[in-house]
Protein backbone atom coordinates (compact mmCIF):
# COMPACT_ATOMS: atom_id res chain seq x y z
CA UNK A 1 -30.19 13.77 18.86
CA UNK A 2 -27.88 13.86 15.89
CA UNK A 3 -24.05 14.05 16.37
CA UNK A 4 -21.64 15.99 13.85
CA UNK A 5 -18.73 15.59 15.84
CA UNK A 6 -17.29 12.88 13.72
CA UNK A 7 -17.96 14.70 10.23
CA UNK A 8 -15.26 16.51 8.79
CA UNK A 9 -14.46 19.42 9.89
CA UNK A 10 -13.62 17.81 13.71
CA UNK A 11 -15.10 19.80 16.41
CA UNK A 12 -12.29 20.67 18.70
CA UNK A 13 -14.62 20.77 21.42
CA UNK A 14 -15.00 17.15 21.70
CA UNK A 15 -10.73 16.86 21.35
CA UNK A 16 -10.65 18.66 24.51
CA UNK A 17 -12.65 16.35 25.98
CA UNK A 18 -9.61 13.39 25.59
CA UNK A 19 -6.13 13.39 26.22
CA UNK A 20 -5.88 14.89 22.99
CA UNK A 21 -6.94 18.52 24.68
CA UNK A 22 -2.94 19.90 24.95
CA UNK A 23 -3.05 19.59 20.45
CA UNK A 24 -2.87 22.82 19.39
CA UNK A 25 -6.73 24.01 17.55
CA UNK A 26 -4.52 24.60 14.31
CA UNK A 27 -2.93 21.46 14.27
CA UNK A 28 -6.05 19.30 14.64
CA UNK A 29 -7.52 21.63 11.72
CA UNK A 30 -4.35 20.96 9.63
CA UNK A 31 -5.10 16.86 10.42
CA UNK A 32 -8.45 17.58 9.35
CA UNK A 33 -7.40 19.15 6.05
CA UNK A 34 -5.09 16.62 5.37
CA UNK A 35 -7.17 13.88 5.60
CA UNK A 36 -10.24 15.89 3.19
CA UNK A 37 -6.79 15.64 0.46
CA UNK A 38 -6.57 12.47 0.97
CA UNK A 39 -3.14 12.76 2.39
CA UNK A 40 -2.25 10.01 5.52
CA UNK A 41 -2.04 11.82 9.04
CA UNK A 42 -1.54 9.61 12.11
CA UNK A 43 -2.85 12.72 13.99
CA UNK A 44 -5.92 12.82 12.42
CA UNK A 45 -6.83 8.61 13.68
CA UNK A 46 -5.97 9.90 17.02
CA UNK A 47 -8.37 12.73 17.01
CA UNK A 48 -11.17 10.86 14.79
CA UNK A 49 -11.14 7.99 17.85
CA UNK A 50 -11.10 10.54 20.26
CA UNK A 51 -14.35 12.28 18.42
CA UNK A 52 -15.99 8.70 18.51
CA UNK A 53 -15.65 8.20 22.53
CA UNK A 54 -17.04 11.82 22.84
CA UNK A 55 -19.82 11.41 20.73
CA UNK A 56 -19.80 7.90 22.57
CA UNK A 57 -19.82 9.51 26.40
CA UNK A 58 -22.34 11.76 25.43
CA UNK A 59 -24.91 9.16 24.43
CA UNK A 60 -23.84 7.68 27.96
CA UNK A 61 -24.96 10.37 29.55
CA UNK A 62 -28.20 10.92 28.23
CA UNK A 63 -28.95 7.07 28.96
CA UNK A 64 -28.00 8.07 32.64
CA UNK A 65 -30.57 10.76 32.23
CA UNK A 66 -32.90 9.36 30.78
CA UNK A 67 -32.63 6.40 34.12
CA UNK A 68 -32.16 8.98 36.67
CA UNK A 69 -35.45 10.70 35.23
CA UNK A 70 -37.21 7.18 35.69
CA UNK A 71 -37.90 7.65 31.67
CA UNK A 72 -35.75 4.48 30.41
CA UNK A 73 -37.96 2.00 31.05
CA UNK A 74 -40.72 3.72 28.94
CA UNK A 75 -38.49 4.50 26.23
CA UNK A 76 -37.05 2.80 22.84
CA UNK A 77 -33.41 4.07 22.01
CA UNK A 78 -32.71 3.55 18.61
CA UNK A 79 -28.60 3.96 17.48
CA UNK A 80 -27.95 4.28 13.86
CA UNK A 81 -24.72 5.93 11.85
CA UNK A 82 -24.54 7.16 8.35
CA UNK A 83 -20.93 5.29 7.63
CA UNK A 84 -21.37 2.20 9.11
């Protein structure tokens, strides 16, 4: 499995998946821009955490399926990022 959701440009499908849902699409885009200028937008820490504990409940979730499916036990996870 390999995750974009944290990469520039933001999914807003895994900002609706946080309190973060009721931010306008075009707003989270403009964070998004911002922060590719290198211009400072609170916005855009808010919606880069919320990206991390999507990407972060989806990983739960296949571990749950992956023990519900009695596969877990036979099977090496391995977790690596690209930015540390």
């Amino acid at each position: 499995m390999h995750f974009m959701d944290i990469h520039a440009p933001i999914s807003t499908n895994c900002v609706d998946e946080s309190p973060l849902y009721q931010i306008p699409t075009r707003r989270i885009a403009k964070a998004d821009v911002k922060r590719m200028l290198n211009i400072e937008s609170p916005l855009y820490r808010l919606i880069y955490d919320s990206a991390v504990r999507y990407v972060d409940k989806q990983i739960s979730e296949f571990i749950k399926h992956l023990h519900n499916t009695d596969v877990l036990a036979d099977s090496n996870l391995i977790i690596t990022s690209d930015h540390g």
